[in-house]
N, C-alpha and C. Protein backbone atom coordinates (compact mmCIF):
# COMPACT_ATOMS: atom_id res chain seq x y z
N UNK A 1 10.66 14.08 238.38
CA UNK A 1 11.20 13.92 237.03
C UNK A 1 10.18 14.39 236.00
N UNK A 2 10.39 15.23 235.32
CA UNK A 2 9.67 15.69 234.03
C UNK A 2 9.43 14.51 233.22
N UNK A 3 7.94 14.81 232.57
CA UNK A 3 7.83 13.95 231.04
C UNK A 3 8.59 14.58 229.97
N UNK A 4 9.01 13.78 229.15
CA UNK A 4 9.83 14.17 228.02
C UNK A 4 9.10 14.07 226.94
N UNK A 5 8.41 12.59 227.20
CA UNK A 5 7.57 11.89 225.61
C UNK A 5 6.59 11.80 226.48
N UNK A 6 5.13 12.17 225.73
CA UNK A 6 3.92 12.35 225.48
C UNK A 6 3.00 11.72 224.17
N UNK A 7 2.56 11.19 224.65
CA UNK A 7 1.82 9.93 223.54
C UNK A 7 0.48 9.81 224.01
N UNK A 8 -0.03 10.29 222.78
CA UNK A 8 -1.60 9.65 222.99
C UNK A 8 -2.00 8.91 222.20
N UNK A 9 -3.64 8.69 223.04
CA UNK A 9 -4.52 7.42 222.28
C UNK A 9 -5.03 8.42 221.56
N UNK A 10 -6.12 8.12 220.02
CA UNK A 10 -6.55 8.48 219.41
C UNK A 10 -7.87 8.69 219.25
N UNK A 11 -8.83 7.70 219.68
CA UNK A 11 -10.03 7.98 219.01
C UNK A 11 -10.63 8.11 220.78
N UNK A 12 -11.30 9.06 220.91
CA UNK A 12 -12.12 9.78 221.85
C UNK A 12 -10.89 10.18 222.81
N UNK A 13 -9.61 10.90 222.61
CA UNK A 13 -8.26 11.46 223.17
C UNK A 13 -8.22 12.80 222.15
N UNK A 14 -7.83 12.52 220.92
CA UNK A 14 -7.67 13.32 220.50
C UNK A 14 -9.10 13.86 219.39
N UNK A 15 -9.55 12.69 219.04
CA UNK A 15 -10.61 12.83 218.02
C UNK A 15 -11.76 12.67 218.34
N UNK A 16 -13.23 12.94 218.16
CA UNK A 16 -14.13 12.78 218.51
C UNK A 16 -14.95 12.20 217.76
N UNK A 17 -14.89 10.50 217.81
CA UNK A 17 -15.57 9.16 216.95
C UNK A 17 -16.32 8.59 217.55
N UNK A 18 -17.00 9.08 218.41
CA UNK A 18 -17.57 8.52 219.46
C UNK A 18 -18.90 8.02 218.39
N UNK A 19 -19.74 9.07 217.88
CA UNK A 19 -21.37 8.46 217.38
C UNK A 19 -20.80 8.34 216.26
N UNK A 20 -19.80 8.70 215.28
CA UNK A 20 -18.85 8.15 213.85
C UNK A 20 -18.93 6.19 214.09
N UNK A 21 -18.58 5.93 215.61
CA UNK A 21 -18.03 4.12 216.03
C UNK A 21 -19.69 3.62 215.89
N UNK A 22 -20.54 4.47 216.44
CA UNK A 22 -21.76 3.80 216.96
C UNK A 22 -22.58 3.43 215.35
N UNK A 23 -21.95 4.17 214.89
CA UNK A 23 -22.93 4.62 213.19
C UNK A 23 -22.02 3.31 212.25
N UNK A 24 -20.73 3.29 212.66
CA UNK A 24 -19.72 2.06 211.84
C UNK A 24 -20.46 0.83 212.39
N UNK A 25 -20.63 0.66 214.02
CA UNK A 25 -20.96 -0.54 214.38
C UNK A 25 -22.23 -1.14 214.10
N UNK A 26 -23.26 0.10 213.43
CA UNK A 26 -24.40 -0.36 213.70
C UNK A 26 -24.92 -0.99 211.99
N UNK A 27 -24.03 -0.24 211.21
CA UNK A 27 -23.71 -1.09 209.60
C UNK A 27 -23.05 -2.35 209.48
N UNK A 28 -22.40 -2.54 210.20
CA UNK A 28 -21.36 -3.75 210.17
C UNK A 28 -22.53 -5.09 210.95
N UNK A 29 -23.44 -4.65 212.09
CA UNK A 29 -23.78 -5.34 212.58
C UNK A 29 -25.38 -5.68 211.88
N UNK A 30 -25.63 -5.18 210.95
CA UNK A 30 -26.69 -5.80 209.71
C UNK A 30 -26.01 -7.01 208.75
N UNK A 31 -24.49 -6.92 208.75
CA UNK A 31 -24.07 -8.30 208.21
C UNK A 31 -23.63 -9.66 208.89
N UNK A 32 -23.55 -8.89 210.22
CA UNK A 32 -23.23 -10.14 211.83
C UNK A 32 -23.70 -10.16 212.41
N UNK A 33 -25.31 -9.87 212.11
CA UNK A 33 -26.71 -10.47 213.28
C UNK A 33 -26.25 -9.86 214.48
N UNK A 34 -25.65 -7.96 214.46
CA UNK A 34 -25.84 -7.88 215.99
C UNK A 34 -26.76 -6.81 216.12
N UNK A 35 -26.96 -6.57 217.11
CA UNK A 35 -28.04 -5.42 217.47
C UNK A 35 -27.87 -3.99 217.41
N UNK A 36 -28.63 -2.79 217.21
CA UNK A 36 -28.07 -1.71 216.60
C UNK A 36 -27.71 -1.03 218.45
N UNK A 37 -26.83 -0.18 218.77
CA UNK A 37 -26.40 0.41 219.71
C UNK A 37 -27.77 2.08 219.23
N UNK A 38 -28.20 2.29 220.28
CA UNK A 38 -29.07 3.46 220.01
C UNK A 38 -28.21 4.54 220.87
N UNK A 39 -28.24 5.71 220.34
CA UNK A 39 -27.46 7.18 221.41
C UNK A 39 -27.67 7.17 222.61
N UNK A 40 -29.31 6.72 223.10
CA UNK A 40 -29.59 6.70 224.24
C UNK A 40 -28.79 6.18 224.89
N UNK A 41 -27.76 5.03 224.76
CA UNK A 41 -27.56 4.07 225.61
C UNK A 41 -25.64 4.22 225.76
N UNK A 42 -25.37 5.50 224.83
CA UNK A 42 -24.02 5.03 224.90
C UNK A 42 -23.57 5.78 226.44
N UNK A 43 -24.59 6.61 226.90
CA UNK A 43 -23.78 7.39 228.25
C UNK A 43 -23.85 5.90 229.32
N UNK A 44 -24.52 4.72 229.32
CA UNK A 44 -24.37 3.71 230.00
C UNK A 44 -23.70 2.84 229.70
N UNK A 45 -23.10 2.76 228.49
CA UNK A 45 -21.41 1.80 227.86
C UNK A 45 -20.44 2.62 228.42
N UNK A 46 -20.58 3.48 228.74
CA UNK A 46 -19.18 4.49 229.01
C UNK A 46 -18.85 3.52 230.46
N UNK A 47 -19.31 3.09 231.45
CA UNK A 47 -19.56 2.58 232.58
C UNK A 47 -18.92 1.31 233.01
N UNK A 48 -18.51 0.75 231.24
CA UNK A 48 -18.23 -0.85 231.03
C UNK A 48 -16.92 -1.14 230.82
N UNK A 49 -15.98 -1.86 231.06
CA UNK A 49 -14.48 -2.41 230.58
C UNK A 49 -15.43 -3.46 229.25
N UNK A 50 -13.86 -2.63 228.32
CA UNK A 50 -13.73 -3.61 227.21
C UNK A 50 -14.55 -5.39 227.35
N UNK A 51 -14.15 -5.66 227.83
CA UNK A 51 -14.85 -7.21 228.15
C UNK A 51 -16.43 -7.58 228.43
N UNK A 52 -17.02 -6.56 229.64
CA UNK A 52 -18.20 -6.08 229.71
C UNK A 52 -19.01 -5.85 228.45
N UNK A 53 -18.30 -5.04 227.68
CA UNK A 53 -19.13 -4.28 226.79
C UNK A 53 -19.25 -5.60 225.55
N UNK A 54 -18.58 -6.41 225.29
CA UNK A 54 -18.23 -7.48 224.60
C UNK A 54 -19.80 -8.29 224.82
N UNK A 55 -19.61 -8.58 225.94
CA UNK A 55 -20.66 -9.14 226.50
C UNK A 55 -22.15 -8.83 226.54
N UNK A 56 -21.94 -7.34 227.29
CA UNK A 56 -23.27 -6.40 226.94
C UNK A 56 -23.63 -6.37 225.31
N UNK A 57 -22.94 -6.67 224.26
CA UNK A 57 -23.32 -6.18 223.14
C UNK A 57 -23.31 -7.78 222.26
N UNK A 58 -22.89 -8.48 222.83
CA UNK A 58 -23.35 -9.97 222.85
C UNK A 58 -22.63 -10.44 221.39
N UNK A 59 -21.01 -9.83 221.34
CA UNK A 59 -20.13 -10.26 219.98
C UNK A 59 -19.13 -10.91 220.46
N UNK A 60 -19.10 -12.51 219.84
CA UNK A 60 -18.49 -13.27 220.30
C UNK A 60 -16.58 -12.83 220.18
N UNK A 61 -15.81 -13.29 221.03
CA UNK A 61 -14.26 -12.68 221.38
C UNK A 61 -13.94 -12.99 219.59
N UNK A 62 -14.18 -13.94 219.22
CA UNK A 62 -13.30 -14.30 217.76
C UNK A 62 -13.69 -13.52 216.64
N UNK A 63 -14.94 -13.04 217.17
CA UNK A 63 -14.68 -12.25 215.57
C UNK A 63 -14.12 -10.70 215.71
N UNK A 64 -13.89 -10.12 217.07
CA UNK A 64 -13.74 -8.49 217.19
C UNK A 64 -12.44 -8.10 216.44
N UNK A 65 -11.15 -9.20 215.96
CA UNK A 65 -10.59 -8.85 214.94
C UNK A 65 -10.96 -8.23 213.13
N UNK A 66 -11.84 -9.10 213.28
CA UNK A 66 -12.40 -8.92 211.88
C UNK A 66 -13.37 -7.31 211.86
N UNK A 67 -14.08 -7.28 212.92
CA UNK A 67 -14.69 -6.49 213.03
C UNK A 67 -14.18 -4.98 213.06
N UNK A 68 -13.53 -4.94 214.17
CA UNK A 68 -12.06 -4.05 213.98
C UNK A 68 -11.70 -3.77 212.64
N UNK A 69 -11.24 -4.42 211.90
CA UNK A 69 -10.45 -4.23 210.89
C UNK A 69 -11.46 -3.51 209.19
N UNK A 70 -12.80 -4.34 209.22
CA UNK A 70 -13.79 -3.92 208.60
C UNK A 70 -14.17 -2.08 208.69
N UNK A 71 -14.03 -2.31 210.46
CA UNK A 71 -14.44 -0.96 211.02
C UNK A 71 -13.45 0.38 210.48
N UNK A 72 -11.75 0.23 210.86
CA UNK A 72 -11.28 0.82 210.28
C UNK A 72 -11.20 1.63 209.09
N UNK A 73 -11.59 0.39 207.80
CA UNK A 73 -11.71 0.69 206.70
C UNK A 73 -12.89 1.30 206.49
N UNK A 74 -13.81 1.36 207.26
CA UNK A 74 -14.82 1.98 206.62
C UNK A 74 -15.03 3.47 207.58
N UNK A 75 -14.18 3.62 208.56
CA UNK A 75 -13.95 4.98 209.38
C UNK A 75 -13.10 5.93 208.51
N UNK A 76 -12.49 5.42 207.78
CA UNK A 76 -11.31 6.02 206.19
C UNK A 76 -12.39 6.76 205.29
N UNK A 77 -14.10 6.51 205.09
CA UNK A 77 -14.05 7.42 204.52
C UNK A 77 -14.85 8.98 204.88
N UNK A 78 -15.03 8.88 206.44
CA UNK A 78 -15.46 10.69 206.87
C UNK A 78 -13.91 10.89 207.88
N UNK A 79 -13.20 10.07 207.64
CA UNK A 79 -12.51 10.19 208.95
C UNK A 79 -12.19 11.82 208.99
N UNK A 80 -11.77 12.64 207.60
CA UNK A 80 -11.15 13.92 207.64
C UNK A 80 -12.67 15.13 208.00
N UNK A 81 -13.61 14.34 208.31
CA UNK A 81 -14.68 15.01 208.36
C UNK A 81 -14.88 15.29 209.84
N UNK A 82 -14.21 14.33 210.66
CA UNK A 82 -14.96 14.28 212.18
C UNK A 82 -13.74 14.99 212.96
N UNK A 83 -14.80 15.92 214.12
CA UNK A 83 -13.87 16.77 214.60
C UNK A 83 -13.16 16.47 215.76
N UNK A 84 -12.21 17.29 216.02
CA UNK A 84 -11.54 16.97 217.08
C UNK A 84 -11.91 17.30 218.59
N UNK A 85 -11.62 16.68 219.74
CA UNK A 85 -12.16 16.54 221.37
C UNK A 85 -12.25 18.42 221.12
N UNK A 86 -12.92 18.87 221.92
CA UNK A 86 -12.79 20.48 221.96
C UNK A 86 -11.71 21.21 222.99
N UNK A 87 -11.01 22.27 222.53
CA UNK A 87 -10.05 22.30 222.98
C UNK A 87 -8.66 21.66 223.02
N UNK A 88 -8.73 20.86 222.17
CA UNK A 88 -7.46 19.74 222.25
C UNK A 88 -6.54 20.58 220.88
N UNK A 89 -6.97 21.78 220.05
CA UNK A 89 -6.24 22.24 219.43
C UNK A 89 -5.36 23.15 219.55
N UNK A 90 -6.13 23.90 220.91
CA UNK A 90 -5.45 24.98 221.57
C UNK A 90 -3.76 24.81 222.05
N UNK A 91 -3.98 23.33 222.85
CA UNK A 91 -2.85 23.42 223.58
C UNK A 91 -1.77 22.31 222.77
N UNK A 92 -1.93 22.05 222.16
CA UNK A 92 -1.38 20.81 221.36
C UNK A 92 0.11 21.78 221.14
N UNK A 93 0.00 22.56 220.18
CA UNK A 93 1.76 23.11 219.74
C UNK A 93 2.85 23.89 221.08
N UNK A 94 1.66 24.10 222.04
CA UNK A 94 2.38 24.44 223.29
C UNK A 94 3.37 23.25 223.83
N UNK A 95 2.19 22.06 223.95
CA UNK A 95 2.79 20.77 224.88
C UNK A 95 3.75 19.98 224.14
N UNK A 96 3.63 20.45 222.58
CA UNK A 96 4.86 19.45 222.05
C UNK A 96 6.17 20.71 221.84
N UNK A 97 5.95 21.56 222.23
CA UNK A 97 7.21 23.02 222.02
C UNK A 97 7.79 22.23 223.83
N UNK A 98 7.06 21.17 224.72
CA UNK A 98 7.70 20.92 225.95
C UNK A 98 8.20 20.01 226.23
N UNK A 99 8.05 19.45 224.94
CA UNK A 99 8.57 18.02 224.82
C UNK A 99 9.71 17.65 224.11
N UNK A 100 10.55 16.25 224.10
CA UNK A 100 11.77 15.85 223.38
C UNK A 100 10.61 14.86 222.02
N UNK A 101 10.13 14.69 222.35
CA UNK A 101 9.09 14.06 221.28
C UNK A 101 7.39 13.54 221.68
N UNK A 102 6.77 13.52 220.88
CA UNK A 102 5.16 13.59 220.88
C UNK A 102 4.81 12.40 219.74
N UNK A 103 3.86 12.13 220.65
CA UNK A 103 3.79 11.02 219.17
C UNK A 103 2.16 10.10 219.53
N UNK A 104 1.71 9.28 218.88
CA UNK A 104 0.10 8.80 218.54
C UNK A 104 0.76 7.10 218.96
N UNK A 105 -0.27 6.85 219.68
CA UNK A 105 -0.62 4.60 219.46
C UNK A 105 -1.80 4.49 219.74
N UNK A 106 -2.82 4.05 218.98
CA UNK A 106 -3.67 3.58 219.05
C UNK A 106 -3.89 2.23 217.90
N UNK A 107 -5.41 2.03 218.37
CA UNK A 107 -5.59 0.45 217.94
C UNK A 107 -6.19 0.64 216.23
N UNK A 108 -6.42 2.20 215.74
CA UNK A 108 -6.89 2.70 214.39
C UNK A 108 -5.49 2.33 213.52
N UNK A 109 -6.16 2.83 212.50
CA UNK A 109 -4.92 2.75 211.34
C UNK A 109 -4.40 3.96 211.14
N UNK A 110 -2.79 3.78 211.14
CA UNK A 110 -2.29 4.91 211.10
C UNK A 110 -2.67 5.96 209.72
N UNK A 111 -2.82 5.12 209.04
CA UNK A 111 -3.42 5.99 207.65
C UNK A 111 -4.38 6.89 208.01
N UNK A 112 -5.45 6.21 208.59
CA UNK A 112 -6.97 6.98 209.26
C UNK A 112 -6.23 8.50 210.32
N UNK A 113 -5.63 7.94 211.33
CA UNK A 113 -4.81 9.26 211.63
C UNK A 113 -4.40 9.89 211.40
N UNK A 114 -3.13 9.71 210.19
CA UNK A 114 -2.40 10.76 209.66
C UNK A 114 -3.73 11.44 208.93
N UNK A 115 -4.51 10.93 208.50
CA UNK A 115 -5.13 11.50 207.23
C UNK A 115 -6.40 12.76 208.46
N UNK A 116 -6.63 12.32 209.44
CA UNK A 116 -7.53 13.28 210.35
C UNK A 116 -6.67 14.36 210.85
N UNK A 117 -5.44 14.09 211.27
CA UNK A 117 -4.52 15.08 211.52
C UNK A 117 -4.11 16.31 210.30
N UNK A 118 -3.63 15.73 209.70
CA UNK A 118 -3.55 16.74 208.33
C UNK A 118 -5.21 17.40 207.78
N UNK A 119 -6.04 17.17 208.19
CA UNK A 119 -6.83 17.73 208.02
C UNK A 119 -7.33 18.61 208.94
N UNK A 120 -6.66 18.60 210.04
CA UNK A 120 -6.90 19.49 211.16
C UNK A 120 -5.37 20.34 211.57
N UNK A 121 -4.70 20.52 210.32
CA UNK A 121 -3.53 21.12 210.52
C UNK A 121 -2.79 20.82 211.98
N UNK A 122 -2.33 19.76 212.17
CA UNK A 122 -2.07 19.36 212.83
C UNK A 122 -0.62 18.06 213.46
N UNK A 123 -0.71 17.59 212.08
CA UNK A 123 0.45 16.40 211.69
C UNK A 123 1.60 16.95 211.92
N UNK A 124 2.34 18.04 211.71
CA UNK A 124 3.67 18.64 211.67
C UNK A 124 4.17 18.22 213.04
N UNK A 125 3.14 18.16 214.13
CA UNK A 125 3.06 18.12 215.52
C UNK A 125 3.59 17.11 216.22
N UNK A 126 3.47 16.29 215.28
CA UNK A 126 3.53 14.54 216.11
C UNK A 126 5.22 14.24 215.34
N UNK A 127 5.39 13.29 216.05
CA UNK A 127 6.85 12.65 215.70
C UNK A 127 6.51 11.38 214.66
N UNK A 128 5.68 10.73 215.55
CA UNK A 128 5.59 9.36 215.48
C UNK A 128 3.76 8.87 215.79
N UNK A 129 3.66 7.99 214.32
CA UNK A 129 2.10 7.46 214.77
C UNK A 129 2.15 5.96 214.81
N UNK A 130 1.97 4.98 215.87
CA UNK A 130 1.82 4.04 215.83
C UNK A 130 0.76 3.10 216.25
N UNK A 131 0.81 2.36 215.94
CA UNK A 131 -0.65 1.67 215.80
C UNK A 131 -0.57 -0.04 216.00
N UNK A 132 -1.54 -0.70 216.44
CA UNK A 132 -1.68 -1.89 217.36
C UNK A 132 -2.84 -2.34 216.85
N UNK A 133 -3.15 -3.53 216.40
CA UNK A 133 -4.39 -4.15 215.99
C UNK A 133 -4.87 -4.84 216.95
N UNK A 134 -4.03 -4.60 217.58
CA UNK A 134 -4.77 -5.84 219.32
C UNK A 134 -5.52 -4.92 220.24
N UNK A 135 -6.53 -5.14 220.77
CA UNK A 135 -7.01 -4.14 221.42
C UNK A 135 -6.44 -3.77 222.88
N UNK A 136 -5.76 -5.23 222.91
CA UNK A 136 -4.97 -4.94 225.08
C UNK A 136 -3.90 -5.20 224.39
N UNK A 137 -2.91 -4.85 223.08
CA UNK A 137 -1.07 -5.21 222.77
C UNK A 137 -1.00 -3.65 223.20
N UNK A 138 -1.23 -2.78 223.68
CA UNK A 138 -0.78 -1.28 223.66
C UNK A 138 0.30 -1.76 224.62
N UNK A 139 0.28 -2.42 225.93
CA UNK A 139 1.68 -2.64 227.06
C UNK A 139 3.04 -2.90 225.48
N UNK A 140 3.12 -3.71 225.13
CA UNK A 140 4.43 -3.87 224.62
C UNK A 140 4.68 -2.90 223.22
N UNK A 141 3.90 -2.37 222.92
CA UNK A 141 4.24 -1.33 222.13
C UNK A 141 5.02 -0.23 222.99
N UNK A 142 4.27 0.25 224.04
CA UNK A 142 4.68 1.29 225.07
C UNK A 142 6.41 1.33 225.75
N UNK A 143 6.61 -0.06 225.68
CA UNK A 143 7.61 -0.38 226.32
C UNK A 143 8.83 -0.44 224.72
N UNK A 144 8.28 -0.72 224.02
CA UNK A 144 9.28 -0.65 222.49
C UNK A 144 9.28 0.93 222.27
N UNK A 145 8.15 1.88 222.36
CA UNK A 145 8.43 2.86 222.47
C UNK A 145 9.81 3.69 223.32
N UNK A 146 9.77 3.33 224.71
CA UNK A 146 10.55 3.58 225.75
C UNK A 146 11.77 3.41 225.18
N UNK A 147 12.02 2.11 224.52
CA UNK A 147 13.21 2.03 224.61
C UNK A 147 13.89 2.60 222.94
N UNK A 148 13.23 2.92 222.29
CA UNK A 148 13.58 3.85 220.96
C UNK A 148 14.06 5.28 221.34
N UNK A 149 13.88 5.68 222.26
CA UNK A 149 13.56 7.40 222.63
C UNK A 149 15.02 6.75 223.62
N UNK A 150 15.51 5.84 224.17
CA UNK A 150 16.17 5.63 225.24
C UNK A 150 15.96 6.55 226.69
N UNK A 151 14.22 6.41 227.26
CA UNK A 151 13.65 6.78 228.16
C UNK A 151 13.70 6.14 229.87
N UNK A 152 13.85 6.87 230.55
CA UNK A 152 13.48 5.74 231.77
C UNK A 152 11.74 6.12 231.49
N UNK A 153 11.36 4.96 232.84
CA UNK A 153 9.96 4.71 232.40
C UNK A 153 9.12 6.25 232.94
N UNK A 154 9.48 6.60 234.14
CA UNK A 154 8.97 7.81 234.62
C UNK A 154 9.23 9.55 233.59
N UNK A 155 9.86 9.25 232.72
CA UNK A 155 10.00 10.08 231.67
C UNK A 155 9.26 10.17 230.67
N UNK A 156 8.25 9.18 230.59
CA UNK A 156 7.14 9.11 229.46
C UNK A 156 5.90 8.78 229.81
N UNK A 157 4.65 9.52 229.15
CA UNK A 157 3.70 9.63 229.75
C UNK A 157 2.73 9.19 228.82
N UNK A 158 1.44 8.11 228.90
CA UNK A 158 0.67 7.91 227.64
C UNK A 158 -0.55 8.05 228.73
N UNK A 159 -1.41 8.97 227.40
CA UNK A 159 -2.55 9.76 227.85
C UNK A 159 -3.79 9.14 226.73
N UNK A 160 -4.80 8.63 227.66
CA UNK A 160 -5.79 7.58 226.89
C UNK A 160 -7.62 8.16 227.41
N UNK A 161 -8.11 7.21 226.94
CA UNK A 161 -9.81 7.35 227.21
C UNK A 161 -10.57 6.42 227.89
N UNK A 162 -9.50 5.26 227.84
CA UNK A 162 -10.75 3.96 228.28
C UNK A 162 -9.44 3.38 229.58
N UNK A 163 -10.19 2.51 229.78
CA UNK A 163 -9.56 1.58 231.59
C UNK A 163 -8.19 0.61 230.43
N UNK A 164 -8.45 0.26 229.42
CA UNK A 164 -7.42 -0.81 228.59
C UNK A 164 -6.34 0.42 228.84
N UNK A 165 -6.30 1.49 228.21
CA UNK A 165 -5.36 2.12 228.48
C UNK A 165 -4.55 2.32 229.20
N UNK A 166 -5.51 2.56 230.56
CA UNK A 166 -4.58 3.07 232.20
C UNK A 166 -4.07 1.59 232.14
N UNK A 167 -4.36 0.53 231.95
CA UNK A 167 -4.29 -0.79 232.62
C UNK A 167 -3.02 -1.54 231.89
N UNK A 168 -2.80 -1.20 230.56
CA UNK A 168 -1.46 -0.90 229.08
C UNK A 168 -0.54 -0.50 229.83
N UNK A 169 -0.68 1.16 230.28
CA UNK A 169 0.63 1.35 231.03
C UNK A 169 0.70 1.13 231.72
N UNK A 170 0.21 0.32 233.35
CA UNK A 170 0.58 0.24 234.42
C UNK A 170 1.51 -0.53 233.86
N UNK A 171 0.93 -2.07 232.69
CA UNK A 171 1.56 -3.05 232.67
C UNK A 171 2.84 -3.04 231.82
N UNK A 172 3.21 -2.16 231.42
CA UNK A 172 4.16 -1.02 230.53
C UNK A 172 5.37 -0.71 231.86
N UNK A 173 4.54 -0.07 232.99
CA UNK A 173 5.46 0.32 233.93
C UNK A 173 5.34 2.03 233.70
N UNK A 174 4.45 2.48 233.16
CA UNK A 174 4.66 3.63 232.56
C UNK A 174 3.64 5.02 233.15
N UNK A 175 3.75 5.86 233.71
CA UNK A 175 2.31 6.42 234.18
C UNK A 175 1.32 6.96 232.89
N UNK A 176 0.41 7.56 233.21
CA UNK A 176 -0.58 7.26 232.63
C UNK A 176 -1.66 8.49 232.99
N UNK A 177 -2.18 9.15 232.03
CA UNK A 177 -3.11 9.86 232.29
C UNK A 177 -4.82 9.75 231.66
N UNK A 178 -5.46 9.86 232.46
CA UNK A 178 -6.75 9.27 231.57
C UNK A 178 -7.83 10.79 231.82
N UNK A 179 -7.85 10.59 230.60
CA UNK A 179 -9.13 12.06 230.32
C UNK A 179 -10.20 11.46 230.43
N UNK A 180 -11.24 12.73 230.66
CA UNK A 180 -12.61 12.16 231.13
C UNK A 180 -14.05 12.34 229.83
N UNK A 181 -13.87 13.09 229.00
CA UNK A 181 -14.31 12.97 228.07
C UNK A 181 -14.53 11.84 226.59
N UNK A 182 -13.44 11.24 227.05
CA UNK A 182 -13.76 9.58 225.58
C UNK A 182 -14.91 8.85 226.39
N UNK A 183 -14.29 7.33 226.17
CA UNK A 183 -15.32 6.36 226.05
C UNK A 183 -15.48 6.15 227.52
N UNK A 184 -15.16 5.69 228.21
CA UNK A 184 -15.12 5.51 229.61
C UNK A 184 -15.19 6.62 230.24
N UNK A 185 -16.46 6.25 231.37
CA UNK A 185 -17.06 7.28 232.58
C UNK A 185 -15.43 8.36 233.32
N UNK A 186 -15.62 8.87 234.28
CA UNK A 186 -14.57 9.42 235.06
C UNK A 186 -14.48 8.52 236.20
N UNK A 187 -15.73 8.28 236.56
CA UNK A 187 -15.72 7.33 237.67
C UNK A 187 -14.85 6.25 237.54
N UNK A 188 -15.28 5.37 236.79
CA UNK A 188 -15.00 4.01 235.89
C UNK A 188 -13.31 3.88 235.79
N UNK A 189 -12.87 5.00 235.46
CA UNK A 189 -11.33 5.29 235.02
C UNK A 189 -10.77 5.82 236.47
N UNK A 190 -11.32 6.73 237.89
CA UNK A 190 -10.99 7.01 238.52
C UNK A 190 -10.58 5.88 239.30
N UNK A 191 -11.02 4.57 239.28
CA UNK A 191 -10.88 3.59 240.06
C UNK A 191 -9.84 2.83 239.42
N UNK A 192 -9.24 2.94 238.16
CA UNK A 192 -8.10 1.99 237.54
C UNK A 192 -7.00 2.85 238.55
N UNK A 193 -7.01 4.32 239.00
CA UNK A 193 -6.30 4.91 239.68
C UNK A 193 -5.11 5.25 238.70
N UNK A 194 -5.05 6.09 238.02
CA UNK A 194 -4.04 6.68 236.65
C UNK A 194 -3.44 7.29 237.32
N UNK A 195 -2.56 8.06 237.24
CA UNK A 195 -1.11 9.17 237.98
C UNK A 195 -1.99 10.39 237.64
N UNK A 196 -2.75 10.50 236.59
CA UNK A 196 -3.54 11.95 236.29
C UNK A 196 -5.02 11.93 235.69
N UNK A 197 -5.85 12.55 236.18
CA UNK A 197 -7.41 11.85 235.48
C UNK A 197 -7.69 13.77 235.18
N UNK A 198 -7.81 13.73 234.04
CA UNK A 198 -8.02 14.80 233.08
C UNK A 198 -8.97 15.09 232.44
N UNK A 199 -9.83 16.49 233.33
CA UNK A 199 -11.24 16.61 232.66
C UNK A 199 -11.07 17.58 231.46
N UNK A 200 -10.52 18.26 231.08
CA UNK A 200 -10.51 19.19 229.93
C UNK A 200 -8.91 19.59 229.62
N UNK A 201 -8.89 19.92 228.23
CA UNK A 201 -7.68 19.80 227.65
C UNK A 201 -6.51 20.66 228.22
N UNK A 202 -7.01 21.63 229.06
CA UNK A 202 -6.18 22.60 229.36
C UNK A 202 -5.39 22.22 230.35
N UNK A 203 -6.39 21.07 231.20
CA UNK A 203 -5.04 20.50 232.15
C UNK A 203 -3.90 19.89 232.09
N UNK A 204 -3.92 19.66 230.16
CA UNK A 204 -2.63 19.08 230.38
C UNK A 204 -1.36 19.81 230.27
N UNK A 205 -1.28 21.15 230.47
CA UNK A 205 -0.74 22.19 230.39
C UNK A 205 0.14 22.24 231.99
N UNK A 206 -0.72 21.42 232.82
CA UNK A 206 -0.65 21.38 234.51
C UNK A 206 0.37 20.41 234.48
N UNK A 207 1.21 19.28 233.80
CA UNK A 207 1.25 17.93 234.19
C UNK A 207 2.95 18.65 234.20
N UNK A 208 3.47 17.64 234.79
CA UNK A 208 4.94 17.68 235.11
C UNK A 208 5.97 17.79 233.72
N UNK A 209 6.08 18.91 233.09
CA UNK A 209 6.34 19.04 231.66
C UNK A 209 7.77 19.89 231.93
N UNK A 210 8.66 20.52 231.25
CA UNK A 210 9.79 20.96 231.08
C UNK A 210 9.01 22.58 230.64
């Protein structure tokens, strides 16, 4: 069965916020006593599930709402500055010319997206941007998705960076492709076991498309 709908995650999928997050977290964490994250160390966070890294970075579960949300707002103002994964521009108007619809969920603000997209000529592209303040609510978004498009589940495909992702759609029911370039190792993500583990943009040109 072909994918129809194609949905991705946003920040280290399509965009590249990777030292943009480290540079937000490390301002935010001069007002919440946390410790600064140095470059050196982010190729060894890549290694960690969400929870791990919680831990490793020693921020208690109750405040990562607030934190989140601080973070957002203050990613709003280079967001139109930071560039996109490489290669992810090439194939983008191909894969949605293969699709019944294309569309964004991530845990950012859709504002912050639309506004990086249109700056990378790019917005015309997408259908739909939606967005989740919970960092593990992506499963029931996925599945409200499904049923807007009136999809079976093997007809739609969400393509992410980290293990929350692959682990969203299993619990979605939904397959799942995980690229190897965001936040999470290849290794790390090879073991959640995704339907597709995607080292560069061109493979998604390969995936079971129309």
């Amino acid at each position: 069965m072909a994918y129809r709908t194609l949905i991705f995650d946003f920040d280290g999928t399509l965009a590249n916020t990777l030292e943009e997050s480290r540079r937000i977290f490390n301002e935010l964490g001069k007002d919440h006593g946390l410790r600064e994250i140095t470059p050196a160390e982010l190729p060894g966070l890549r290694h960690l599930s969400l929870k791990e890294l919680l831990k490793h970075l020693q921020i208690p579960k109750h405040r990562v709402p607030s934190l989140i949300a601080r973070g957002t707002s203050m990613m709003r103002r280079n967001i139109d500055k930071l560039p996109l994964i490489p290669g992810i521009e090439s194939v983008i108007p191909d894969l949605r010319s293969r699709c019944d619809s294309f569309g964004i969920l991530t845990s950012n603000a859709t504002t912050n997206v639309d506004l990086f997209l249109r700056s990378h000529g790019l917005r015309s592209h997408f259908d739909f941007i939606s967005s989740t303040s919970k960092l593990t609510g992506k499963a029931k978004h996925l599945r409200a998705i499904r049923k807007t498009f009136s999809l079976e589940s093997q007809e739609m495909l969400y393509i992410g960076d980290e293990i929350r992702d692959v682990r969203a759609s299993k619990k979605a029911g939904i397959p799942v492709a995980a690229v190897t370039w965001g936040f999470n190792s290849p290794e790390i993500l090879a073991a959640e076991a995704p339907e597709h583990l995607i080292n560069h943009p061109s493979e998604f040109l390969q995936l079971g498309l129309r």
